[in-house]
PDB file of N, CA and C in Angstrom:
ATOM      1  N   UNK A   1      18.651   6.147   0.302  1.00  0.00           N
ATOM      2  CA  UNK A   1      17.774   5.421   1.215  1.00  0.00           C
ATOM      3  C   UNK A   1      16.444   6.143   1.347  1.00  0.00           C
ATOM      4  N   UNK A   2      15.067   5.470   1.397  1.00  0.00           N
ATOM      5  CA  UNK A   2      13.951   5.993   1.363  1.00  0.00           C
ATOM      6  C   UNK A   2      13.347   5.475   2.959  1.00  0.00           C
ATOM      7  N   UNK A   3      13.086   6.122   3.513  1.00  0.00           N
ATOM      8  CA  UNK A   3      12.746   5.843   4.918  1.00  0.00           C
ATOM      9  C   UNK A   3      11.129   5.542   4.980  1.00  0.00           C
ATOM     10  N   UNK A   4       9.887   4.325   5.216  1.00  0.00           N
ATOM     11  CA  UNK A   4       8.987   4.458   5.007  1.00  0.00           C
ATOM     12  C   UNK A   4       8.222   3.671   6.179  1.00  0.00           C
ATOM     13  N   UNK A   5       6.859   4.767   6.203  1.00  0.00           N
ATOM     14  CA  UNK A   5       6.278   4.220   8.022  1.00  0.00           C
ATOM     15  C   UNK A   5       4.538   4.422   7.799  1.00  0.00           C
ATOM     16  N   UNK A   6       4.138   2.794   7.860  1.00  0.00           N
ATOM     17  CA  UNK A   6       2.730   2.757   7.337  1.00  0.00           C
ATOM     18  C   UNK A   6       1.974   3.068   8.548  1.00  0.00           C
ATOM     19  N   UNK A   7       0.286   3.128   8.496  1.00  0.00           N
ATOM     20  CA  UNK A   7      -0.048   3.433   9.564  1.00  0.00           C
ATOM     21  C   UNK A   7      -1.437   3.849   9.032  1.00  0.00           C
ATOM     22  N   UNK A   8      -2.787   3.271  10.044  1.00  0.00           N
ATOM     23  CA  UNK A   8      -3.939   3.130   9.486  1.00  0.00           C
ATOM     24  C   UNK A   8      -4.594   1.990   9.628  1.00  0.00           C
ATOM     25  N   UNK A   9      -3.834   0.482   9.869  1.00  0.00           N
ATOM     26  CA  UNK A   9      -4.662   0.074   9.773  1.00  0.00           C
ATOM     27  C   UNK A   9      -5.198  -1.127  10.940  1.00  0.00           C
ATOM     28  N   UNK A  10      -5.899  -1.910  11.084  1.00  0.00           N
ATOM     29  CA  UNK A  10      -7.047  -1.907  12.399  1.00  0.00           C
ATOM     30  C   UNK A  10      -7.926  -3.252  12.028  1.00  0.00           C
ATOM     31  N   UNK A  11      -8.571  -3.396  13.096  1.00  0.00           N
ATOM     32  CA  UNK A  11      -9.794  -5.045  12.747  1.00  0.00           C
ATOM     33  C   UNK A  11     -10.835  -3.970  12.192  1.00  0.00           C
ATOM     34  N   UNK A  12     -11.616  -4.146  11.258  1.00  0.00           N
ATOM     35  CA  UNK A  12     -13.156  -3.755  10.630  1.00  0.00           C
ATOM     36  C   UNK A  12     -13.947  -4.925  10.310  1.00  0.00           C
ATOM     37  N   UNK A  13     -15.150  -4.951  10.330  1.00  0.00           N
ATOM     38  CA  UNK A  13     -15.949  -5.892   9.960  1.00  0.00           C
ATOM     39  C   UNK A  13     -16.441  -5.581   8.508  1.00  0.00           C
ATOM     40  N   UNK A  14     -16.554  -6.535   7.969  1.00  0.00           N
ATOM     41  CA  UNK A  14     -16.566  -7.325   6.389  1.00  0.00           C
ATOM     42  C   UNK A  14     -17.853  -5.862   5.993  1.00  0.00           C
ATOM     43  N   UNK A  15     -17.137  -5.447   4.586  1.00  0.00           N
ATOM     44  CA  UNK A  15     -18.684  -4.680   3.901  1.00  0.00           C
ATOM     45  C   UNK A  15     -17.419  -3.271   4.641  1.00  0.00           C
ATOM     46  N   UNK A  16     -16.868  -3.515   5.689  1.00  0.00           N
ATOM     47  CA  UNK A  16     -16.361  -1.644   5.695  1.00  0.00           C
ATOM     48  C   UNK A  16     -15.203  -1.266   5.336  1.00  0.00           C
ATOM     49  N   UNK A  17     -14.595  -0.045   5.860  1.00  0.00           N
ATOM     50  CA  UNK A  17     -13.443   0.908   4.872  1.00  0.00           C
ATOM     51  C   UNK A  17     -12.314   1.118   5.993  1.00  0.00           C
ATOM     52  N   UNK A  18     -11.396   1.259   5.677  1.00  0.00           N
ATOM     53  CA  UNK A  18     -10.062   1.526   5.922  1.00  0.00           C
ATOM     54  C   UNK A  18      -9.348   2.368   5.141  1.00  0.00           C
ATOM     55  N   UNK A  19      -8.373   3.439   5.626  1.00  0.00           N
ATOM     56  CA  UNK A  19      -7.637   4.355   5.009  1.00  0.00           C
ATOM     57  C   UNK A  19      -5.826   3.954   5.107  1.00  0.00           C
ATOM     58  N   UNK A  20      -5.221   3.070   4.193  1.00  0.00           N
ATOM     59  CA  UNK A  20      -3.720   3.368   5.054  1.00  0.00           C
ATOM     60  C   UNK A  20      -3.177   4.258   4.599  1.00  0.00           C
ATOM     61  N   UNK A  21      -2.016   5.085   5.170  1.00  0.00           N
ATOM     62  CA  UNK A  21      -1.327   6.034   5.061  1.00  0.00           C
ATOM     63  C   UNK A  21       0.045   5.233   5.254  1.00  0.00           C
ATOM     64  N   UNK A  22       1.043   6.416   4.592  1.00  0.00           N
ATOM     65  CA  UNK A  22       2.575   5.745   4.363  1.00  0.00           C
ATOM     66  C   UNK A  22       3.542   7.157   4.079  1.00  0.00           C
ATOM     67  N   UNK A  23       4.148   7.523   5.163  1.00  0.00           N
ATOM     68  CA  UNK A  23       4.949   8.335   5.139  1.00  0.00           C
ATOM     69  C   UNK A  23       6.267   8.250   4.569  1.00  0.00           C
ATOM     70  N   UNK A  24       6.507   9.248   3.556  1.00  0.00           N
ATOM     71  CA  UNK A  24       7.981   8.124   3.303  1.00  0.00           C
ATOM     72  C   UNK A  24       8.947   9.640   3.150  1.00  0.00           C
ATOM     73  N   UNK A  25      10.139   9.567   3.496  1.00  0.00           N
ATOM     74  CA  UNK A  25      11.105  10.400   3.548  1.00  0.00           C
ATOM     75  C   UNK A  25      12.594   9.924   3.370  1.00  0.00           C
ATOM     76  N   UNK A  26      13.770  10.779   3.374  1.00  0.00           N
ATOM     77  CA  UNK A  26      15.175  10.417   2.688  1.00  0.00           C
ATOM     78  C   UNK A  26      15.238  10.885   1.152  1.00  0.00           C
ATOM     79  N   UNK A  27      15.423  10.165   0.904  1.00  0.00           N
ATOM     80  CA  UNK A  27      15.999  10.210  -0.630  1.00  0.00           C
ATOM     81  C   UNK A  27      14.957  10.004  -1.772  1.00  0.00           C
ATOM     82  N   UNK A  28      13.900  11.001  -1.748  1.00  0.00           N
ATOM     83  CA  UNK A  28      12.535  10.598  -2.202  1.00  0.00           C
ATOM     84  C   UNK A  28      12.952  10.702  -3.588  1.00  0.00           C
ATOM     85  N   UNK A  29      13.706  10.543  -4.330  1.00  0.00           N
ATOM     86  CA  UNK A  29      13.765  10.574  -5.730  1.00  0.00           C
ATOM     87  C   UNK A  29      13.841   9.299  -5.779  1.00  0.00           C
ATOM     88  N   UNK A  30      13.841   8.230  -5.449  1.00  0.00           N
ATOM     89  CA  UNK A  30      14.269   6.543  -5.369  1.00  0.00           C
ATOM     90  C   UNK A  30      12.420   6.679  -4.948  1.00  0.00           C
ATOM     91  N   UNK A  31      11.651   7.691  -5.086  1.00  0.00           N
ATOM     92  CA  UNK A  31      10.226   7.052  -4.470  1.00  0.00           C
ATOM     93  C   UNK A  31       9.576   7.622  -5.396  1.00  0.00           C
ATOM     94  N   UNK A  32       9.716   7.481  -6.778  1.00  0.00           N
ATOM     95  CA  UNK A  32       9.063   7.847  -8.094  1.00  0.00           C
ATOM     96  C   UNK A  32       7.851   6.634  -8.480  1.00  0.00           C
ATOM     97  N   UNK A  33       7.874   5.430  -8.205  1.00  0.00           N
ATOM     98  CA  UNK A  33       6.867   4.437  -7.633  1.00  0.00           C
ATOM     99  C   UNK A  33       6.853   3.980  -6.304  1.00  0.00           C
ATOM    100  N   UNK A  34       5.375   4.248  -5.876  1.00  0.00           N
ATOM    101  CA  UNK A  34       5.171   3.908  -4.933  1.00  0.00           C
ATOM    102  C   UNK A  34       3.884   2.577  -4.546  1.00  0.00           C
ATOM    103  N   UNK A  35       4.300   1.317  -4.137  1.00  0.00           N
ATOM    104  CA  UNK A  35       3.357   0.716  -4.076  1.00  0.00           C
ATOM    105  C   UNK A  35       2.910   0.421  -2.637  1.00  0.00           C
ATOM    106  N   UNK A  36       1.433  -0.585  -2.952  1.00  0.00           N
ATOM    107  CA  UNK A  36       1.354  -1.389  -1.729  1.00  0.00           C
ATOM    108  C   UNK A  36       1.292  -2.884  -2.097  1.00  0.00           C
ATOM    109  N   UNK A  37       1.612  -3.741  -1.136  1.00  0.00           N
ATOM    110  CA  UNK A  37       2.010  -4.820  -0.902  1.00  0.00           C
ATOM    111  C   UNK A  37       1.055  -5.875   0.328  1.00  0.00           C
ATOM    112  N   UNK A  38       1.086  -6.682   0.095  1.00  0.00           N
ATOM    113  CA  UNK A  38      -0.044  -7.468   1.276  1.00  0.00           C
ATOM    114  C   UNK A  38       0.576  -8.637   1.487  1.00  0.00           C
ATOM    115  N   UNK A  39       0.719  -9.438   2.695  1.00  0.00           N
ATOM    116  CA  UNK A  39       1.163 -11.090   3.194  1.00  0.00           C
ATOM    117  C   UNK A  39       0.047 -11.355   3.926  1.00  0.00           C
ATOM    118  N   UNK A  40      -0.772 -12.374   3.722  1.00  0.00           N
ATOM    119  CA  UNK A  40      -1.711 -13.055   4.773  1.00  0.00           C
ATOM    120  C   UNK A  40      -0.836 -14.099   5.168  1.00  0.00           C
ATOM    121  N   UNK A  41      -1.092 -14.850   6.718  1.00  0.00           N
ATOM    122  CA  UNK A  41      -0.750 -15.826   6.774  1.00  0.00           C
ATOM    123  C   UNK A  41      -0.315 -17.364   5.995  1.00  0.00           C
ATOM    124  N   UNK A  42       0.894 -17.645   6.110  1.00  0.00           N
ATOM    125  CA  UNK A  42       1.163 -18.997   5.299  1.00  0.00           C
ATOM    126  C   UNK A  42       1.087 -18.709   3.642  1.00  0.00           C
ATOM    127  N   UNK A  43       0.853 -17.420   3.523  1.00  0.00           N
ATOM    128  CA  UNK A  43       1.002 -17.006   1.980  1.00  0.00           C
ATOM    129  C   UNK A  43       1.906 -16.178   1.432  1.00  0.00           C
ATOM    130  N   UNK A  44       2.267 -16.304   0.145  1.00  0.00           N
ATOM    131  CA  UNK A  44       3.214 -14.975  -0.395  1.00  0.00           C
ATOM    132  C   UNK A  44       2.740 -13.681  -0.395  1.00  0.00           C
ATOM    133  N   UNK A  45       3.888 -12.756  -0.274  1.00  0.00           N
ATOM    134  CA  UNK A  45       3.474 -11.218  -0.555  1.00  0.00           C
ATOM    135  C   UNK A  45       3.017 -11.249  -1.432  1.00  0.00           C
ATOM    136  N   UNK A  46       1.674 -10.328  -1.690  1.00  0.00           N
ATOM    137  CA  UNK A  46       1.519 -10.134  -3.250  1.00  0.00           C
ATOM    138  C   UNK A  46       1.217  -8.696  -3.203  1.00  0.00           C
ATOM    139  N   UNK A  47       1.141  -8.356  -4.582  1.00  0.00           N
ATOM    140  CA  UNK A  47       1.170  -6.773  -4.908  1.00  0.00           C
ATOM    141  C   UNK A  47      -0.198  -6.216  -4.826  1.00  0.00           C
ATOM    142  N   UNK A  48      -0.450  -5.279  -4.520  1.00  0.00           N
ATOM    143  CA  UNK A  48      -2.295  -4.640  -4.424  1.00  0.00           C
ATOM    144  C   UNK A  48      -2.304  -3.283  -5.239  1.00  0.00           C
ATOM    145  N   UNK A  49      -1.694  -2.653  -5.510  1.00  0.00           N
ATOM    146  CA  UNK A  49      -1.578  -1.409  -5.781  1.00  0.00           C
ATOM    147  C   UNK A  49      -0.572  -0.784  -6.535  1.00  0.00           C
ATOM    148  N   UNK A  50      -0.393  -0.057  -7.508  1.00  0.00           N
ATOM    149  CA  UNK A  50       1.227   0.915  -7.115  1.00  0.00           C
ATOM    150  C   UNK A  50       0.790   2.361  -7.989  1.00  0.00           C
ATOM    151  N   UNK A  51       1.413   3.461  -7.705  1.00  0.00           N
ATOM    152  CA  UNK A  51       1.012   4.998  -8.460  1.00  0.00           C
ATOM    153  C   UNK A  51       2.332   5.162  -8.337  1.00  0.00           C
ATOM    154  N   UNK A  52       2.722   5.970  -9.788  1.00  0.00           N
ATOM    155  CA  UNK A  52       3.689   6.345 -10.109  1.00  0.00           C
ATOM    156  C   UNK A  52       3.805   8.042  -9.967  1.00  0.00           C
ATOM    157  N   UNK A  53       4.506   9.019 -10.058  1.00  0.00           N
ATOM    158  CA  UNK A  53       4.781  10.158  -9.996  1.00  0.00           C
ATOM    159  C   UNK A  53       3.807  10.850 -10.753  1.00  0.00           C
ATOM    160  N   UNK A  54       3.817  10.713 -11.813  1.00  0.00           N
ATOM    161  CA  UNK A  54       2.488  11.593 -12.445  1.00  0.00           C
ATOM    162  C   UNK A  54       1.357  10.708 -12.367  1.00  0.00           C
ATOM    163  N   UNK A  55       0.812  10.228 -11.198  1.00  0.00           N
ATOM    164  CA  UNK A  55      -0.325   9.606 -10.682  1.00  0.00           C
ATOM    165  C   UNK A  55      -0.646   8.324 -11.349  1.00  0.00           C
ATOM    166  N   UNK A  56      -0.034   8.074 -12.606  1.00  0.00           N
ATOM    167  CA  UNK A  56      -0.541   6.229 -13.153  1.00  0.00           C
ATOM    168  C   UNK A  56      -0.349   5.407 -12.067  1.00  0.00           C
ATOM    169  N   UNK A  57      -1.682   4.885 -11.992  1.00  0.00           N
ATOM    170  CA  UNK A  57      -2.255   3.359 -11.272  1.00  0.00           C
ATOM    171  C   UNK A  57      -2.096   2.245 -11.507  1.00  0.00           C
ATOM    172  N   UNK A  58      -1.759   1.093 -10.896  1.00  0.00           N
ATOM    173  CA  UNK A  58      -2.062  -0.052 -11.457  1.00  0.00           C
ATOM    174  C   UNK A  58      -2.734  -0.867  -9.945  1.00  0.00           C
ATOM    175  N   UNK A  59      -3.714  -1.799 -10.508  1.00  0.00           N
ATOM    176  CA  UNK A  59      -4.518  -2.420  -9.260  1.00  0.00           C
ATOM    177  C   UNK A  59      -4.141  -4.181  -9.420  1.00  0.00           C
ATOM    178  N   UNK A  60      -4.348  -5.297  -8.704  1.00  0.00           N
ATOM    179  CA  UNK A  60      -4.615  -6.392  -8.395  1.00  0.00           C
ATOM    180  C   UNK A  60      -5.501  -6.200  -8.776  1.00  0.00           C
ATOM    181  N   UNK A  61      -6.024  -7.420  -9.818  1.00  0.00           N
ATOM    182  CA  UNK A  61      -7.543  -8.046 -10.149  1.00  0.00           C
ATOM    183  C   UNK A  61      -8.139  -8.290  -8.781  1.00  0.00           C
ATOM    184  N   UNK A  62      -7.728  -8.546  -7.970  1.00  0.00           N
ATOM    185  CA  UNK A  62      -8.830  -9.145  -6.204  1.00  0.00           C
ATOM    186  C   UNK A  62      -9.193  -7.434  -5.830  1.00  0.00           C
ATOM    187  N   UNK A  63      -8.444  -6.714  -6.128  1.00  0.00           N
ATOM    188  CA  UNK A  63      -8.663  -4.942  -5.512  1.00  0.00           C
ATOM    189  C   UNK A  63      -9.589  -4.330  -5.976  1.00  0.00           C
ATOM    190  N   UNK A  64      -9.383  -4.676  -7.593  1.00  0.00           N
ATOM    191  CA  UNK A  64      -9.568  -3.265  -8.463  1.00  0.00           C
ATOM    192  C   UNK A  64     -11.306  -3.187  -8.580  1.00  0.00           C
ATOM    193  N   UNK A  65     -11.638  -1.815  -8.016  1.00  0.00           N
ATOM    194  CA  UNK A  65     -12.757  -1.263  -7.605  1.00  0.00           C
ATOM    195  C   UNK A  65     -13.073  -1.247  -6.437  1.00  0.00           C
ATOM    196  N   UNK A  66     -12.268  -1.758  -5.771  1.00  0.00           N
ATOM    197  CA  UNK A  66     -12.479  -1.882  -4.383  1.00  0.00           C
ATOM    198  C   UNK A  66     -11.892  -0.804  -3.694  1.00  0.00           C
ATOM    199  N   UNK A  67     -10.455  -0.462  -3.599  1.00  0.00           N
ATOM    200  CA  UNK A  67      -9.391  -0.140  -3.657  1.00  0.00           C
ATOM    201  C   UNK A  67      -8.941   0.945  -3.964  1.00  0.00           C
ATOM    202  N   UNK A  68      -8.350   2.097  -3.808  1.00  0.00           N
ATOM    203  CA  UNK A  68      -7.772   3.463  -4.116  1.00  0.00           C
ATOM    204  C   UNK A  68      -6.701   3.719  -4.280  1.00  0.00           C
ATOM    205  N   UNK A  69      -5.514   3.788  -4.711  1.00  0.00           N
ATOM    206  CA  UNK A  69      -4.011   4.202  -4.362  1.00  0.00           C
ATOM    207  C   UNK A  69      -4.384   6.196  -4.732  1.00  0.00           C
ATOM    208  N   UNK A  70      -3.353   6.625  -3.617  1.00  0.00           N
ATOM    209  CA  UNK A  70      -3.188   7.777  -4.466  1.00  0.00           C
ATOM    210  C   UNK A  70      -2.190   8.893  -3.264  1.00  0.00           C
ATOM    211  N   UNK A  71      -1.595   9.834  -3.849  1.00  0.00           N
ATOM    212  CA  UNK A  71      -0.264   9.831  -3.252  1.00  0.00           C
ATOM    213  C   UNK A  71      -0.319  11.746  -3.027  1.00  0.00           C
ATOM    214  N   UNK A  72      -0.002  12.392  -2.287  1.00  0.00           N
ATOM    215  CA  UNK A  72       0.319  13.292  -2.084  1.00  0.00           C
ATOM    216  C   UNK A  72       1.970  14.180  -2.175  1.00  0.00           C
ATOM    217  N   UNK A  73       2.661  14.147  -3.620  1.00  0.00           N
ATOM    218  CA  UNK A  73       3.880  14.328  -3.343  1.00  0.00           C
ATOM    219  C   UNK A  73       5.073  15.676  -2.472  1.00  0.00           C
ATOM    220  N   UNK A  74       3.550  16.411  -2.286  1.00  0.00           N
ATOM    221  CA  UNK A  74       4.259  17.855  -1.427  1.00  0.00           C
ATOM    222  C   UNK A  74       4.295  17.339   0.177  1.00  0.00           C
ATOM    223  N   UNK A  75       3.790  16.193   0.312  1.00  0.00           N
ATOM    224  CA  UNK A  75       3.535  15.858   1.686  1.00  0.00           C
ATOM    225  C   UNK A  75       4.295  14.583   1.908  1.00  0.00           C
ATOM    226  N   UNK A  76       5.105  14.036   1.063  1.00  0.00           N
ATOM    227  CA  UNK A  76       5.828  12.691   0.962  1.00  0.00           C
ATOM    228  C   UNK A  76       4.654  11.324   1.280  1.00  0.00           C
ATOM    229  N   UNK A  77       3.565  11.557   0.920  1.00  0.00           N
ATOM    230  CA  UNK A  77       2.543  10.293   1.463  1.00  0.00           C
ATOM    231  C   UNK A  77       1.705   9.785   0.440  1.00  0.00           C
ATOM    232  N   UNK A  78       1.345   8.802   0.855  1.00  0.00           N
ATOM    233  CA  UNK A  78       1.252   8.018  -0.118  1.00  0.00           C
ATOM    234  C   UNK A  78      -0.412   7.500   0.721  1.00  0.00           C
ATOM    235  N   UNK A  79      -1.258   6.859   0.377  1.00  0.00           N
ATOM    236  CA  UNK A  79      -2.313   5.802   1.159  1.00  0.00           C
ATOM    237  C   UNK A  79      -2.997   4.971   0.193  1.00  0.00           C
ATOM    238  N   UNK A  80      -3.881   4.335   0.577  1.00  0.00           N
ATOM    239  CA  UNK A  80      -4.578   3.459   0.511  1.00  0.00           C
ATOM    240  C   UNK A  80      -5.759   3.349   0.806  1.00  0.00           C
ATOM    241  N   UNK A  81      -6.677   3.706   0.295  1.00  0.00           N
ATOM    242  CA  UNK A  81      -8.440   3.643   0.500  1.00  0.00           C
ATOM    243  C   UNK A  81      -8.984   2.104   0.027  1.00  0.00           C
ATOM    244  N   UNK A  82      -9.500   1.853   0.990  1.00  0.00           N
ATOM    245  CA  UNK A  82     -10.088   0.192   1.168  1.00  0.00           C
ATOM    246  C   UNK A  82     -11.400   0.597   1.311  1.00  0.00           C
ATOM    247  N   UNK A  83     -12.363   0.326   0.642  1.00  0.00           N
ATOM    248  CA  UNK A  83     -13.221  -0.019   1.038  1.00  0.00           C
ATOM    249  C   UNK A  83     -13.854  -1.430   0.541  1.00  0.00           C
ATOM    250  N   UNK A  84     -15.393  -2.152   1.232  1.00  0.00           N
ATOM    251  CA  UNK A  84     -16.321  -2.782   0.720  1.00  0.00           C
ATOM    252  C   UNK A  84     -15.214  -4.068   1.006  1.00  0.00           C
ATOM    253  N   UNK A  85     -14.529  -4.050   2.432  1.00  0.00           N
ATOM    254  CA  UNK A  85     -13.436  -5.326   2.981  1.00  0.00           C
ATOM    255  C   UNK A  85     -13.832  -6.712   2.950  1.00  0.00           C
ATOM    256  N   UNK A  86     -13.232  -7.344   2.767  1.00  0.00           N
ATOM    257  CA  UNK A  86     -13.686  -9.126   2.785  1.00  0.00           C
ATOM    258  C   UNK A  86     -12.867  -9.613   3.712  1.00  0.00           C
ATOM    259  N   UNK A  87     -13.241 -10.718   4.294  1.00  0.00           N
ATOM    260  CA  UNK A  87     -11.994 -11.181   4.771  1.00  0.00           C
ATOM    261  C   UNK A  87     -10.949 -11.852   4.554  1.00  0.00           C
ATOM    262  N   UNK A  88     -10.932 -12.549   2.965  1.00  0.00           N
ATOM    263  CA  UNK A  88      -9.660 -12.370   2.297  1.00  0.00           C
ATOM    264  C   UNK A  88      -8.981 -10.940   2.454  1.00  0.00           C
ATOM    265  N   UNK A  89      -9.099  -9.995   2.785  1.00  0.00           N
ATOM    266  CA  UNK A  89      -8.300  -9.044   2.182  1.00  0.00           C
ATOM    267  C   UNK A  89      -7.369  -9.171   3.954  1.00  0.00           C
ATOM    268  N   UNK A  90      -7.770  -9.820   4.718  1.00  0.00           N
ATOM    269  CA  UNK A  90      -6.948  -9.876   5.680  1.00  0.00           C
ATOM    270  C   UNK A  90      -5.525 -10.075   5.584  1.00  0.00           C
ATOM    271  N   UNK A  91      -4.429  -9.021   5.806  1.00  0.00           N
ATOM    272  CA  UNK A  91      -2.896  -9.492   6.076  1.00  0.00           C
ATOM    273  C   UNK A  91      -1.920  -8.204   6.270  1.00  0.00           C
ATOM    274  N   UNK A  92      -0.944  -8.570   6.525  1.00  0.00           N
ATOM    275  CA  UNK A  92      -0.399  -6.911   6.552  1.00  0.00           C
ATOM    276  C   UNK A  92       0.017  -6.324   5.299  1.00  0.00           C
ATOM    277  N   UNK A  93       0.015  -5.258   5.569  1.00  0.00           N
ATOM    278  CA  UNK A  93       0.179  -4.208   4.618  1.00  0.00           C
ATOM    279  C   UNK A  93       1.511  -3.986   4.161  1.00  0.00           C
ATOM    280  N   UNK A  94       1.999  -3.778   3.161  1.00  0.00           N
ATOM    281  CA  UNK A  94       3.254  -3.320   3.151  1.00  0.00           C
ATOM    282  C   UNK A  94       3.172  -1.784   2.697  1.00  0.00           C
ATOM    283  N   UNK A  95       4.033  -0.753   2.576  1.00  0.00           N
ATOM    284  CA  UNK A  95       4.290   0.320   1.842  1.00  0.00           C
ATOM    285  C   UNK A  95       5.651  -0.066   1.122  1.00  0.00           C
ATOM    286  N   UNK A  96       6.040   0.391  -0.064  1.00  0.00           N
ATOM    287  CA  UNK A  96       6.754  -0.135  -0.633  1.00  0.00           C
ATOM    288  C   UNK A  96       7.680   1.697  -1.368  1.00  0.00           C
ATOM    289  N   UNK A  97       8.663   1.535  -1.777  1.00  0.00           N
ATOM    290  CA  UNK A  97       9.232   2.486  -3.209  1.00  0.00           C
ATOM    291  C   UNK A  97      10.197   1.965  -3.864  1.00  0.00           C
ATOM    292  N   UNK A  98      10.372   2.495  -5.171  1.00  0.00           N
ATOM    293  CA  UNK A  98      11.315   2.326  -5.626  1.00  0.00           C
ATOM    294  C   UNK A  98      11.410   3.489  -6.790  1.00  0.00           C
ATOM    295  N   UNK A  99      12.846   3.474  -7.936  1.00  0.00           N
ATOM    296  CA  UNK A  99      12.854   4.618  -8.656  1.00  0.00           C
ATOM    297  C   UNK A  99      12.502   4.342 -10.078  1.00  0.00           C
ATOM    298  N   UNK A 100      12.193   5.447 -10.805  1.00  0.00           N
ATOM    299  CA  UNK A 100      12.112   5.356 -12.426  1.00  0.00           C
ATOM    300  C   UNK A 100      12.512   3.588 -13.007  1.00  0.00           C
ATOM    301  N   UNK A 101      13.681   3.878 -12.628  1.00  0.00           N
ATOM    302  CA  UNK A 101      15.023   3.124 -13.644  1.00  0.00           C
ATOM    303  C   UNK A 101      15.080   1.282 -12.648  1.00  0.00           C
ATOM    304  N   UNK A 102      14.268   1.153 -11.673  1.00  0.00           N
ATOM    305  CA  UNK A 102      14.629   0.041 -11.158  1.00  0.00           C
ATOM    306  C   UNK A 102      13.470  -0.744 -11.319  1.00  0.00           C
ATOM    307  N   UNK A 103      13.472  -1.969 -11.119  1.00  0.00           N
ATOM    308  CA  UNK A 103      12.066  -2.856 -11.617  1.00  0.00           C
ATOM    309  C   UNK A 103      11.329  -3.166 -10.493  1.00  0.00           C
ATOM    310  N   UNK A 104      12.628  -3.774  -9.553  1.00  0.00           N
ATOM    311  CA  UNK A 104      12.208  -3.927  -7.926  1.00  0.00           C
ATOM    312  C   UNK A 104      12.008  -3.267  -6.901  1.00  0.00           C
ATOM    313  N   UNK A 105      11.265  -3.194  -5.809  1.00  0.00           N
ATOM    314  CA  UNK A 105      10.926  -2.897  -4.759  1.00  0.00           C
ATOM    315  C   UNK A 105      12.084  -2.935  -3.702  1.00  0.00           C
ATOM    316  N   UNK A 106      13.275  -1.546  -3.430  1.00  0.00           N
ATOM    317  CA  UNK A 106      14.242  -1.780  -2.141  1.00  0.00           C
ATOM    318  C   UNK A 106      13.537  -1.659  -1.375  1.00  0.00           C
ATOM    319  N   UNK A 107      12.792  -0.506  -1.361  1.00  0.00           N
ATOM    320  CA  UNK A 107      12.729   0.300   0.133  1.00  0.00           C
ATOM    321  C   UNK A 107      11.390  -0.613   0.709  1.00  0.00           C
ATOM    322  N   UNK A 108      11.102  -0.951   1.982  1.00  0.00           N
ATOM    323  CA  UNK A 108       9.944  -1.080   2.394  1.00  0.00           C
ATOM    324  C   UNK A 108       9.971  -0.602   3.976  1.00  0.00           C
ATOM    325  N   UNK A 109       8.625  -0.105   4.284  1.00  0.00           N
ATOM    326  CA  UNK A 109       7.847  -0.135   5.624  1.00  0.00           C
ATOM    327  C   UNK A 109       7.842  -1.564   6.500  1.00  0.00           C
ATOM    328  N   UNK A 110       7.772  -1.413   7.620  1.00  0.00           N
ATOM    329  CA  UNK A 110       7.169  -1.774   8.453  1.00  0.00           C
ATOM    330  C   UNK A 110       5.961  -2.894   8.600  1.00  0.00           C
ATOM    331  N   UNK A 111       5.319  -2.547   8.010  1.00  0.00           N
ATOM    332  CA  UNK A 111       3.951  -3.332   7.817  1.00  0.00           C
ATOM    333  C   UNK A 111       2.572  -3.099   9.196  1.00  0.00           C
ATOM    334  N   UNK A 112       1.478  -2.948   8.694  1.00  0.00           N
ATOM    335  CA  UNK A 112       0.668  -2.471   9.458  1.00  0.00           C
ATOM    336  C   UNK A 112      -0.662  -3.323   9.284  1.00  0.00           C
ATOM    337  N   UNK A 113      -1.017  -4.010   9.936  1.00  0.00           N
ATOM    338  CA  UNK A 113      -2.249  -5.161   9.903  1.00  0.00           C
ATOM    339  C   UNK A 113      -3.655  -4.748   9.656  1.00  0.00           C
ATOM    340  N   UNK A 114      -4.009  -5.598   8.475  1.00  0.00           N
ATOM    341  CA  UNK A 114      -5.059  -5.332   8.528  1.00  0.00           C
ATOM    342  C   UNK A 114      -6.335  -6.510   8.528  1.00  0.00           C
ATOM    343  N   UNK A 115      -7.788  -6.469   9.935  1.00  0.00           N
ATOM    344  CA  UNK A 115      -8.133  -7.948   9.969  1.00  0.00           C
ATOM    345  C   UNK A 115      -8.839  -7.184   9.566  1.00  0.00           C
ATOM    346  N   UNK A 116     -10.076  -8.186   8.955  1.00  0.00           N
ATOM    347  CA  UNK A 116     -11.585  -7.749   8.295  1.00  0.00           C
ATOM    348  C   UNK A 116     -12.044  -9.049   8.863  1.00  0.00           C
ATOM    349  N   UNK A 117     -12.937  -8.868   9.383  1.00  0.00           N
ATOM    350  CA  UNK A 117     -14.126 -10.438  10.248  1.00  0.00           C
ATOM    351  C   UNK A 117     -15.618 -10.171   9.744  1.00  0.00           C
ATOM    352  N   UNK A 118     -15.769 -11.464   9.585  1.00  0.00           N
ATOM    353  CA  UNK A 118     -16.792 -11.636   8.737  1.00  0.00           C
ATOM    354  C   UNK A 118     -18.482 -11.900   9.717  1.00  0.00           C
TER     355      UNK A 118
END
């Protein structure tokens, strides 16, 4: 079991930055990928992010350049650098893990909101 607790994020107005953070603890070998995840209203989750153990990235075309993943593994954390917000990017956040060998996403956070107003 991977225990995970997002946190960071807040209303900003359109054009600014946000940092999320994602603590994750337990059984951190099941947290060899780590992503993020987003739901806006009346819409599906979709994926924004994910860094793997030796730091490979992958971004959402709506993110990429926008967007940061990057993970601290002596500290179990993981975040999320937002900047240059729209207000599409409005919805909550997910933190996500999973291991090497699995395709899907078990473990998830909480979820932590994020509005951007235009």
């Amino acid at each position: 079991q991977v225990q995970l607790v997002e946190s960071g994020g807040g209303l900003v107005q359109a054009g600014g930055s946000l940092r999320l953070s994602c603590a994750y603890s337990g059984a951190t070998f099941s947290a060899n990928y780590m992503g993020w995840f987003r739901q806006a209203p009346g819409k599906e989750r979709e994926f924004v992010a994910s860094i793997n153990w030796t730091g490979y990235t992958q971004y959402a075309d709506s993110v990429r350049g926008r967007f940061a993943i990057s993970r601290e593994n002596a500290k179990n954390m993981v975040y999320l650098q937002m900047n240059d917000l729209k207000p599409e990017d409005t919805a909550v956040y997910y933190c996500a893990a999973r291991g090497a060998a699995v395709g899907s996403y078990p473990y998830w956070g909480q979820g932590t909101q994020v509005t951007v107003s235009s």
